[in-house]
Protein backbone atom coordinates (compact mmCIF):
# COMPACT_ATOMS: atom_id res chain seq x y z
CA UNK A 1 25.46 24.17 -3.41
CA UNK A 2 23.69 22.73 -6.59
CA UNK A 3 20.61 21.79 -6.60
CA UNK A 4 21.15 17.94 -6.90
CA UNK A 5 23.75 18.18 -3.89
CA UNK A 6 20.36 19.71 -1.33
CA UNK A 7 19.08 16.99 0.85
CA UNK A 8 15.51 17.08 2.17
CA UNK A 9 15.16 18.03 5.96
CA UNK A 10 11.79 17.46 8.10
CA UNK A 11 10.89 20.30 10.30
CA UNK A 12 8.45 20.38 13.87
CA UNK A 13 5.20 21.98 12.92
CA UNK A 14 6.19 21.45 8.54
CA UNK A 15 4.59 19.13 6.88
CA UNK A 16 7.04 16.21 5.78
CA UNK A 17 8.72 16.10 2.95
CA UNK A 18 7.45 13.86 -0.11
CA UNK A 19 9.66 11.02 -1.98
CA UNK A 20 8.55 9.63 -4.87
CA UNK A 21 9.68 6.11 -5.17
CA UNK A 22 9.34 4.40 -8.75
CA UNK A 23 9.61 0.80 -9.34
CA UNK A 24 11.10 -1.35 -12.32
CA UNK A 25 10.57 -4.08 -14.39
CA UNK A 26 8.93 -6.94 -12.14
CA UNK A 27 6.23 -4.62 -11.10
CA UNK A 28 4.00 -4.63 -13.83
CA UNK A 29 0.61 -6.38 -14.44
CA UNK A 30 -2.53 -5.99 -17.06
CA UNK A 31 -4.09 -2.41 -16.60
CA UNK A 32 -2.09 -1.88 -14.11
CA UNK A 33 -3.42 1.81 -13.18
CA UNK A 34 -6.18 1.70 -15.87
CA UNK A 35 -8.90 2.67 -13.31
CA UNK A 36 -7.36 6.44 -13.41
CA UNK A 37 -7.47 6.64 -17.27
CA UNK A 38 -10.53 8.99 -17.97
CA UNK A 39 -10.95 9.32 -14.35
CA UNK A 40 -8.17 11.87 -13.21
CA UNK A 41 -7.68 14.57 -15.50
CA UNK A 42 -4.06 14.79 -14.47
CA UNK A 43 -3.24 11.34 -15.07
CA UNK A 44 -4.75 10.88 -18.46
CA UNK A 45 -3.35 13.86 -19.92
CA UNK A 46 0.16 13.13 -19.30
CA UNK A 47 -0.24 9.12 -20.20
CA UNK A 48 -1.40 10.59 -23.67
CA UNK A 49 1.28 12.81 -23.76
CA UNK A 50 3.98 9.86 -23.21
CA UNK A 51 2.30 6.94 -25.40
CA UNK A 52 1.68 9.39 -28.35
CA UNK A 53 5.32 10.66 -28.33
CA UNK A 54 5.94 6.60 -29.18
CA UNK A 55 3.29 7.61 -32.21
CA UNK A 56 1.53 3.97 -33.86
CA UNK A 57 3.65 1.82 -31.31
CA UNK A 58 2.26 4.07 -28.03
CA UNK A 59 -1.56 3.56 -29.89
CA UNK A 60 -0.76 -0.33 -29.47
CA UNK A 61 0.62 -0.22 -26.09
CA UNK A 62 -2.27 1.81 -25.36
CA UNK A 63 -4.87 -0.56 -26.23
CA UNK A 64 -2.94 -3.59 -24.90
CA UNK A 65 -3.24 -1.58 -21.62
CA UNK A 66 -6.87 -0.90 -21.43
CA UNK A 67 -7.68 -4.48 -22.81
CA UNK A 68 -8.71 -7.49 -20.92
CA UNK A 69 -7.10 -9.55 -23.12
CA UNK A 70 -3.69 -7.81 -24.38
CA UNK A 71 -2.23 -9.05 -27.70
CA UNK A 72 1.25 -8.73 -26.35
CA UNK A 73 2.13 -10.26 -23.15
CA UNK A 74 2.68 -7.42 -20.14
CA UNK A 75 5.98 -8.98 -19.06
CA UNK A 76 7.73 -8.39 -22.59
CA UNK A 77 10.04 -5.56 -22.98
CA UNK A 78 7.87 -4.11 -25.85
CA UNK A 79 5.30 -4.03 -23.41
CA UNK A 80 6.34 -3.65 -19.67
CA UNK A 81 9.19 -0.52 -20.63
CA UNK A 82 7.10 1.54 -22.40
CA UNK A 83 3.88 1.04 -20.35
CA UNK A 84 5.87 1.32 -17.06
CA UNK A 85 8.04 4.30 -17.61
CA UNK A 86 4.28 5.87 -18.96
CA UNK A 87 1.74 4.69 -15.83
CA UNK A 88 4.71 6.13 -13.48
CA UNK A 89 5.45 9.02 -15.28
CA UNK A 90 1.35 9.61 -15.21
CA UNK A 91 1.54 9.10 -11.44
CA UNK A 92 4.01 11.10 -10.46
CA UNK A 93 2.74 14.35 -12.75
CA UNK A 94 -0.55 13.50 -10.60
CA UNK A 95 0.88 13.90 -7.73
CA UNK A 96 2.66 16.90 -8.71
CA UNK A 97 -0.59 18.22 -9.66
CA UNK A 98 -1.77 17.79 -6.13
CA UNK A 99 0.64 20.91 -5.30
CA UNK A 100 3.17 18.41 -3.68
CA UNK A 101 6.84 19.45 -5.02
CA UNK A 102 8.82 16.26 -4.32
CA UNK A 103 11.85 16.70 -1.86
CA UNK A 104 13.44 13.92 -3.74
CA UNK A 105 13.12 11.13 -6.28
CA UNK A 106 14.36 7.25 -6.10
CA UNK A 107 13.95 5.32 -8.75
CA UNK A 108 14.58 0.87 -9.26
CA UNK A 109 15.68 -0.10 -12.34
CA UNK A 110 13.65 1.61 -15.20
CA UNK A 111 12.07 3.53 -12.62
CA UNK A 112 14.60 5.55 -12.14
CA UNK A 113 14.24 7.40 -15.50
CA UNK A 114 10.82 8.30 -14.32
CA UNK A 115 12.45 10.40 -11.71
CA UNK A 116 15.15 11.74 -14.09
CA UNK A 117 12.03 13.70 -16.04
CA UNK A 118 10.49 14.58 -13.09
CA UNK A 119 13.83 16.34 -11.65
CA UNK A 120 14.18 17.41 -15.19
CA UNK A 121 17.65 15.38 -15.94
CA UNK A 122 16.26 14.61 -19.49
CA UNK A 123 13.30 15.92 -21.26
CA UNK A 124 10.12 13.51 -21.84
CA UNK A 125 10.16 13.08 -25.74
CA UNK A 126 14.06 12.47 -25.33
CA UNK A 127 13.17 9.75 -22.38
CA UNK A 128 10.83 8.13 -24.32
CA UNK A 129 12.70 7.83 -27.23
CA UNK A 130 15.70 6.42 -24.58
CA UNK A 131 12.83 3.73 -23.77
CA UNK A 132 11.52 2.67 -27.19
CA UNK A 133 15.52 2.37 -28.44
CA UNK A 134 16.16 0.23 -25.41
CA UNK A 135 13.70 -2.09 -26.44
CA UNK A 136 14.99 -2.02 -29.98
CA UNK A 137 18.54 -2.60 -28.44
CA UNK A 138 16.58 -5.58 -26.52
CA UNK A 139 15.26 -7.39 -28.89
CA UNK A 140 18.45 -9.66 -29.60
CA UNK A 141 18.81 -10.42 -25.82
CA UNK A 142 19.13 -14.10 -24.74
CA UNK A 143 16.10 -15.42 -23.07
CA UNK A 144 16.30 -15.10 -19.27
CA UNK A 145 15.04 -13.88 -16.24
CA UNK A 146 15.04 -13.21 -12.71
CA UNK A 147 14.48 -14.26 -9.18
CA UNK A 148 14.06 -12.78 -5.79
CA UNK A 149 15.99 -14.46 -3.00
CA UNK A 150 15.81 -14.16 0.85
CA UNK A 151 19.36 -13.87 1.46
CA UNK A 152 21.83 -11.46 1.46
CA UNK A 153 24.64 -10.46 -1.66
CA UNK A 154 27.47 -11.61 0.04
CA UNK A 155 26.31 -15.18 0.96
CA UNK A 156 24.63 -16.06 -2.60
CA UNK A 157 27.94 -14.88 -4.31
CA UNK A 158 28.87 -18.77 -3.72
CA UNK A 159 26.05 -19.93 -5.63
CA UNK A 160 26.59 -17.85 -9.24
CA UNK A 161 27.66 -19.50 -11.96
CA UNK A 162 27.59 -19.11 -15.94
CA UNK A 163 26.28 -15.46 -16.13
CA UNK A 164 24.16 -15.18 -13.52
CA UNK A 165 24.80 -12.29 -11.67
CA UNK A 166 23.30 -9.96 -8.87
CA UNK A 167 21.09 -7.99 -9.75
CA UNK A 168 19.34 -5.89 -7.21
CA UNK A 169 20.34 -5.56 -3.45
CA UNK A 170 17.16 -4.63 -2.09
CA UNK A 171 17.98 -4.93 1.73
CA UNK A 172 20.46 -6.44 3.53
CA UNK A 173 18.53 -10.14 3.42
CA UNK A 174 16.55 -9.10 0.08
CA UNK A 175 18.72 -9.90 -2.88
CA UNK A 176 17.81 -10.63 -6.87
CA UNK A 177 19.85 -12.61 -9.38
CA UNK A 178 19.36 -12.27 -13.33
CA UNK A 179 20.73 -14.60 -15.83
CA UNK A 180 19.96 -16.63 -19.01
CA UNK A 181 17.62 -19.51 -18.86
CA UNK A 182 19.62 -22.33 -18.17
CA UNK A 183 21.96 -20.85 -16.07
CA UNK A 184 19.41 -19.26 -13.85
CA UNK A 185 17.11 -22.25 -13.35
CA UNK A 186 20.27 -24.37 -12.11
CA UNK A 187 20.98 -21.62 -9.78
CA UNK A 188 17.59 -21.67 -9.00
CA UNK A 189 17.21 -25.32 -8.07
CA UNK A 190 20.68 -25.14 -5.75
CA UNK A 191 19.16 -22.14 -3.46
CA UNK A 192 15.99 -24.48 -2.78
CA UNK A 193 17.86 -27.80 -2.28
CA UNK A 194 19.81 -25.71 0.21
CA UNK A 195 16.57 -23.88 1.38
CA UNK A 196 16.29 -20.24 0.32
CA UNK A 197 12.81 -18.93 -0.48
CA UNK A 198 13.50 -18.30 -4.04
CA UNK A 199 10.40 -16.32 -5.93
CA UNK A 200 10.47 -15.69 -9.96
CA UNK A 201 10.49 -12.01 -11.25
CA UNK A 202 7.65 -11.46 -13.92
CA UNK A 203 10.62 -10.44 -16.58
CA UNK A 204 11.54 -12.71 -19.68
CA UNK A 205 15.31 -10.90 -20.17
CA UNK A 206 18.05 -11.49 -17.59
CA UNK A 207 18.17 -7.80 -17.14
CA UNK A 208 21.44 -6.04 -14.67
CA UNK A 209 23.28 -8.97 -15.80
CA UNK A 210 26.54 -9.54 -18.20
CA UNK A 211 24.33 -11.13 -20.70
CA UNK A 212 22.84 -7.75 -21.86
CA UNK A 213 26.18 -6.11 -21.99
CA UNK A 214 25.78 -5.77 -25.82
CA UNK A 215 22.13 -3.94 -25.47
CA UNK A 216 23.93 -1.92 -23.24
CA UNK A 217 26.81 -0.70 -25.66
CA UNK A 218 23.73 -0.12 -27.92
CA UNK A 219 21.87 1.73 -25.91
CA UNK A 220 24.63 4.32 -24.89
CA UNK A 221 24.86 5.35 -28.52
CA UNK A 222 21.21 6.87 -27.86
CA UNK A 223 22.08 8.37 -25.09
CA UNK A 224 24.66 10.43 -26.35
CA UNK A 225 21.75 11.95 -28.24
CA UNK A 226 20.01 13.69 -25.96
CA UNK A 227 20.44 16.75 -23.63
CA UNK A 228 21.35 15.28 -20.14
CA UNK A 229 21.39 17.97 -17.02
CA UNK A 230 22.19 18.00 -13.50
CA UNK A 231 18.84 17.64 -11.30
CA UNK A 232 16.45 20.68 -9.97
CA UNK A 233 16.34 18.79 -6.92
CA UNK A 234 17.45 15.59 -4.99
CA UNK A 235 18.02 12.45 -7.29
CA UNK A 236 18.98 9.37 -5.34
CA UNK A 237 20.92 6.77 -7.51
CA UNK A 238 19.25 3.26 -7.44
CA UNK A 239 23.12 2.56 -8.95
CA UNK A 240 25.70 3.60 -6.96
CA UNK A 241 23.36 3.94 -4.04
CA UNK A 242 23.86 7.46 -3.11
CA UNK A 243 22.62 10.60 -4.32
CA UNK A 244 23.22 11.62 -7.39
CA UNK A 245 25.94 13.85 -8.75
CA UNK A 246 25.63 16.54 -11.66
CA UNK A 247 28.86 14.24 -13.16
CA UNK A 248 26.44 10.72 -12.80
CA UNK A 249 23.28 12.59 -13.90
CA UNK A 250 24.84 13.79 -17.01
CA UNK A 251 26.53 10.41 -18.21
CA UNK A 252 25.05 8.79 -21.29
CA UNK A 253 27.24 5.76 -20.07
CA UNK A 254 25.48 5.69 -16.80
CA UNK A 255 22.29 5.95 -18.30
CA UNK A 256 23.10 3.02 -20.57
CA UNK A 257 24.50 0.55 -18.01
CA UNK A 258 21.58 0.85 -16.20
CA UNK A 259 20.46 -2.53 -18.19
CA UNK A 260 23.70 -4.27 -17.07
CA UNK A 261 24.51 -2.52 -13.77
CA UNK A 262 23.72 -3.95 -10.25
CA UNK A 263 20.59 -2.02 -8.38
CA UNK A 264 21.38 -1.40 -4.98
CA UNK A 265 18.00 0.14 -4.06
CA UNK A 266 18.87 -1.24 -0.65
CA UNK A 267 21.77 1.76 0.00
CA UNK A 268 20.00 4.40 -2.05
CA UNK A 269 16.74 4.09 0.52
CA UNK A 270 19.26 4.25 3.69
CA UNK A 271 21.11 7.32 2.25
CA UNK A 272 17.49 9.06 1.44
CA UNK A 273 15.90 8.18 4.92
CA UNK A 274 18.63 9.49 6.18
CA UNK A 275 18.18 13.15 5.27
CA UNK A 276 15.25 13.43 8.01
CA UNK A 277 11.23 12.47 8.40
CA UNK A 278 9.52 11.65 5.39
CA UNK A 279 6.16 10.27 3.32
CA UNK A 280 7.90 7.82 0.80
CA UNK A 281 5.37 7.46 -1.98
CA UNK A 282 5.50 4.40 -4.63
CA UNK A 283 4.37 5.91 -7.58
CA UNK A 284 3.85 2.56 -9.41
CA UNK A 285 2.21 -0.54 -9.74
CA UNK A 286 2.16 -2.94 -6.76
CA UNK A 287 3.69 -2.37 -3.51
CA UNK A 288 7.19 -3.85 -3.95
CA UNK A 289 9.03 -0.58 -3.18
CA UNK A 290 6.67 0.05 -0.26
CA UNK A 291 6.94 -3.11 1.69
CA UNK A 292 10.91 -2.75 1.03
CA UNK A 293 10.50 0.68 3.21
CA UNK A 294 8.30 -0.50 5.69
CA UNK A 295 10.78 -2.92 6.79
CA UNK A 296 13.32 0.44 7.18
CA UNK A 297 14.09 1.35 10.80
CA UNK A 298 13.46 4.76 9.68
CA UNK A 299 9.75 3.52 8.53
CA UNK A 300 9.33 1.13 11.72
CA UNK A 301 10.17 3.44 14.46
CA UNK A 302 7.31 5.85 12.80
CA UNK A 303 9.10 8.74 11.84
CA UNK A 304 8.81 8.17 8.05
CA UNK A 305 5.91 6.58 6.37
CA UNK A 306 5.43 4.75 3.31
CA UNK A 307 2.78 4.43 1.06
CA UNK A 308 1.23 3.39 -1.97
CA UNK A 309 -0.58 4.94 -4.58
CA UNK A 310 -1.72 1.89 -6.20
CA UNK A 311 -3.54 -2.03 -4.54
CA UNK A 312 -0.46 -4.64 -3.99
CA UNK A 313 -2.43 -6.77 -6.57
CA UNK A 314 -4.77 -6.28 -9.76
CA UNK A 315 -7.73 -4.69 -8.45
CA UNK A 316 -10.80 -3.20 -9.65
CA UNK A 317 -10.63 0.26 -11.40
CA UNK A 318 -12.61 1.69 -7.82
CA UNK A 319 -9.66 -0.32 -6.05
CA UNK A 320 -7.20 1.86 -7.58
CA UNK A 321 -8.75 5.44 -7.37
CA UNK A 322 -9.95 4.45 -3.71
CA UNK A 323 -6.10 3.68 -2.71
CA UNK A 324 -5.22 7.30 -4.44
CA UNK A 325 -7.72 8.98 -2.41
CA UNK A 326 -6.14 7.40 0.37
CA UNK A 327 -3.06 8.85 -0.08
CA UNK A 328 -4.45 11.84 -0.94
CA UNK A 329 -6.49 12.43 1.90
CA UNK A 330 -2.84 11.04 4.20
CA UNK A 331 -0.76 14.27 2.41
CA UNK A 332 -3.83 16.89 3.06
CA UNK A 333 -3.77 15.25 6.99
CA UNK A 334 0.28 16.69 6.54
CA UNK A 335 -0.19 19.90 5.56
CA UNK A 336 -0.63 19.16 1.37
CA UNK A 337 -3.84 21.24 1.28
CA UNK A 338 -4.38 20.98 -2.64
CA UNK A 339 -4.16 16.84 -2.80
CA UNK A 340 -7.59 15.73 -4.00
């Protein structure tokens, strides 16, 4: 059995095994995760390492991040990929550094490439190159964005039109659509009139829809670049919501379409909590991927736990290292002696 075909198992007296859960675009906010830089040792060396690999361009998302007042806004592409893929990369190499080996990796949307490097699918300098050439291959995308509806796939299928499309099936009532401007705001108004709760996605591209097919095509080129390998341990696909296969892992298409492609978080989480007892950590800003779990039977009936490393909103810079420590001092009470 290969490595990415092992499953994590909980034992009695063992200390649970440790998911690391990494969110997407949507997540993001200004200094998100700033309050670690120059504070954890861990952390700051390995958000160097990614932002300088992006050389003058990493120096500008860098100060953009630690600013009060970014030049760039957080939710563009040229801001949110790079600076997402970097604070969760930072997080997870923390983590890591706490002597926890992760029993598995999910990833949403761009998160998932986090994971990849971490389960050492693709190297770092090749994944950040995959992110700065995805924004290049962005940059002629139609304005869009996206929305979060309380409702499940099935039943909004009636209410797409133009290109708006699913995007992410987060739970069985938990659903986003993604589409151009126009088309998504007319969607947008029929799920109110007809009473959904319908919440907008911080993103300004209608990303894991049709309309980015041609960034997609682009992006695959890249992609066929770089060394791709089967995982050193557990990947669960946020795609095809199972876990992932040495044939899947090593597909520069896959990789690509992951801009176009559908999430179904949703049926990646049920196949992971699955595999036995667990501490699910987000590794990420916000608490989107957390609350998601919570609301797991697996999670409710107290037999896995989920938690965040990071506040559900902007916080102060003791906010954020007090909600590590938290976490910390949770995986030490399991058995994680080194997590400081």
């Amino acid at each position: 059995m290969s490595p990415s075909q092992q499953t994590p198992t909980g034992t009695g007296s063992a200390p649970r095994p440790v998911a690391l859960l990494f969110p997407g675009q949507g997540s993001q906010h200004v200094r998100m995760a700033a309050g670690l830089y120059r504070h954890d040792p861990v952390f700051t060396e390995a958000m160097n390492e990614a932002l300088d690999l992006l050389g003058d361009a990493g120096s500008a998302v860098r100060a953009d991040w630690l600013s009060e007042d970014p030049a760039a806004s957080i939710d563009a592409p040229e801001r949110a990929q790079p600076l997402l893929f970097a604070v969760e990369y930072a997080l997870g190499r923390m983590v890591r550094g706490w002597g926890v080996r992760p029993a598995a990796v999910l990833g949403h949307s761009a998160g998932e490439l986090v994971g990849a490097v971490l389960a050492d699918v693709i190297g770092l300098a090749d994944a950040v190159r995959m992110v700065h050439e995805r924004v290049d291959c962005l940059r002629g995308a139609p304005a869009g964005g996206m929305i979060a509806v309380v409702g499940g796939a099935e039943e909004l299928g009636a209410y797409l039109m133009g290109d708006v499309a699913i995007a992410a099936v987060n739970a069985k009532r938990q659903t986003m659509l993604a589409g151009t401007t126009g088309h998504l705001a007319a969607v947008s108004e029929r799920l109110r009139t007809d009473g959904y709760s319908v919440i907008p996605v911080p993103a300004t591209v209608p990303f894991h829809s049709p309309a980015l097919d041609p960034a997609a095509e682009a992006a695959e080129a890249g992609f066929k670049t770089v060394r791709l390998s089967p995982p050193a341990f557990p990947v669960y696909s946020g795609y095809t919501g199972e876990l992932m296969t040495d044939e899947i892992a090593t597909s520069p298409r896959y990789w690509a379409r992951q801009l176009t492609d559908t999430v179904r978080f949703g049926p990646a989480l049920d196949r992971l909590l699955a595999t036995g007892d667990l501490v699910l950590v987000e590794a990420g800003p916000g608490q989107n991927l957390t609350t998601l779990a919570r609301r797991h039977r697996a999670v409710r009936r107290g037999g896995s736990t989920a938690v965040p490393l990071l506040p559900a909103r902007p916080g102060s810079a003791e906010d954020e290292r007090r909600s590590v420590l938290d976490v910390a001092e949770l995986l030490r009470s399991e058995g994680y002696p080194q997590a400081s």
